[in-house]
Protein backbone atom coordinates (compact mmCIF):
# COMPACT_ATOMS: atom_id res chain seq x y z
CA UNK A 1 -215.07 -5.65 15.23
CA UNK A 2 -214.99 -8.61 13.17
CA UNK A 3 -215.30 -12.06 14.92
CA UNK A 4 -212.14 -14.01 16.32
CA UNK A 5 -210.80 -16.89 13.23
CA UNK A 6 -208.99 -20.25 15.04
CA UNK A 7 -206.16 -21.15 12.06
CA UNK A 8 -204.44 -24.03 12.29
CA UNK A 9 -202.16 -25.91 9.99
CA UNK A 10 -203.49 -29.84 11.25
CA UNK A 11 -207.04 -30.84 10.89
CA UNK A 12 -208.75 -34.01 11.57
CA UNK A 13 -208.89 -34.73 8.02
CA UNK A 14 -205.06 -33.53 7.85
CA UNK A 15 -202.84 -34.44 10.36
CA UNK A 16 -199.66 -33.17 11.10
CA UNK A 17 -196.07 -33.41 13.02
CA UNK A 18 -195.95 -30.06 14.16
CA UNK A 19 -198.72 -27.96 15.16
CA UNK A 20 -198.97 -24.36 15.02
CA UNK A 21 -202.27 -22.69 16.35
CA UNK A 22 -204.10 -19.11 16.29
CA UNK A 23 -206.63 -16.81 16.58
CA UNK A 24 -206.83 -13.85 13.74
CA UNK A 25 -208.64 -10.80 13.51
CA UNK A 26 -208.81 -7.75 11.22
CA UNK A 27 -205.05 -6.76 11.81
CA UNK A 28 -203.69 -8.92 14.66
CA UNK A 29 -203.35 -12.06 15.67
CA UNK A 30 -201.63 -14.81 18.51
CA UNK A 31 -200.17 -17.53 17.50
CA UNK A 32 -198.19 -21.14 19.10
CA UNK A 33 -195.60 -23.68 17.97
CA UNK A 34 -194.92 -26.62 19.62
CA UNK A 35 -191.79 -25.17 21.54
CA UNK A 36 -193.74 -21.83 22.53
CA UNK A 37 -194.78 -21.27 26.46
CA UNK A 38 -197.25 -19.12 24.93
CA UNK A 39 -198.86 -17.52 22.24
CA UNK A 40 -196.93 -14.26 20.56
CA UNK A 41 -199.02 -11.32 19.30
CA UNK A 42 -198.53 -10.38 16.04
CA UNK A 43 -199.29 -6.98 14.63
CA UNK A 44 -199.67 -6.86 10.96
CA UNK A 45 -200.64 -3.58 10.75
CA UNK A 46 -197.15 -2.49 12.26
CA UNK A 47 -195.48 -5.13 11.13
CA UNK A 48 -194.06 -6.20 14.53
CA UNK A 49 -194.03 -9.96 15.02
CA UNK A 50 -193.45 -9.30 18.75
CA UNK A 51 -196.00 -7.32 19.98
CA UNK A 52 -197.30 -6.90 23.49
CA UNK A 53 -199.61 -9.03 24.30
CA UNK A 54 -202.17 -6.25 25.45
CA UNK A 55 -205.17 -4.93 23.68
CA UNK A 56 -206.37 -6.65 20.55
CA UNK A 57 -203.80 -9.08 21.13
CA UNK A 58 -205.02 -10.09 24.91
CA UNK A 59 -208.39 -9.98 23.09
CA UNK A 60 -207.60 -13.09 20.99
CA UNK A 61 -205.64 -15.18 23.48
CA UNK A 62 -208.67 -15.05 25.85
CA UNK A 63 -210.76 -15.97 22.51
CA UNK A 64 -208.58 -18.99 21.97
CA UNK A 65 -209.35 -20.91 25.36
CA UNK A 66 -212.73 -22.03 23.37
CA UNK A 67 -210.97 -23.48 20.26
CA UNK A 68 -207.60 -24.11 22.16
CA UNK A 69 -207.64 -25.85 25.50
CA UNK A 70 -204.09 -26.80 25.11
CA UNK A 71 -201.23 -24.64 23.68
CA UNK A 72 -199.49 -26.82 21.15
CA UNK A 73 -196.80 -27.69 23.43
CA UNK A 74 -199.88 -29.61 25.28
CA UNK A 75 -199.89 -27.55 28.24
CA UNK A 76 -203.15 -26.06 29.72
CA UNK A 77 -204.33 -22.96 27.77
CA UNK A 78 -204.78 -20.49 30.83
């Protein structure tokens, strides 16, 4: 298994409005907008955008808490 990627569209060096934040690997990934309560799991492999969030998918939201410790809606990331 390959290792968990944060992607993000702001960085320090580029700021932005609205933030959207992640965590990718091989086929999956969670991401969060601004007016998100959470991340969604995202399946590319099956091409559902609303996937449980169970599995690979539960994998990468606990991953996130070290990147993420806010969702982008500025709530705790629990």
């Amino acid at each position: 298994m390959a290792a968990a990627i944060p992607i993000s569209n702001c960085t320090a060096i580029f700021p932005c409005a609205l933030n959207v934040w992640g965590m990718l690997r091989d086929d999956h990934a969670v991401v969060a907008q601004p007016w998100d309560g959470d991340f969604h799991c995202v399946d590319f492999a099956s091409g559902d955008e609303a996937a449980p969030m169970s599995g690979e998918c539960a994998r990468l939201r606990e991953d996130s808490r070290a990147f993420f410790p806010t969702l982008p809606n500025r709530r705790p990331n629990r």
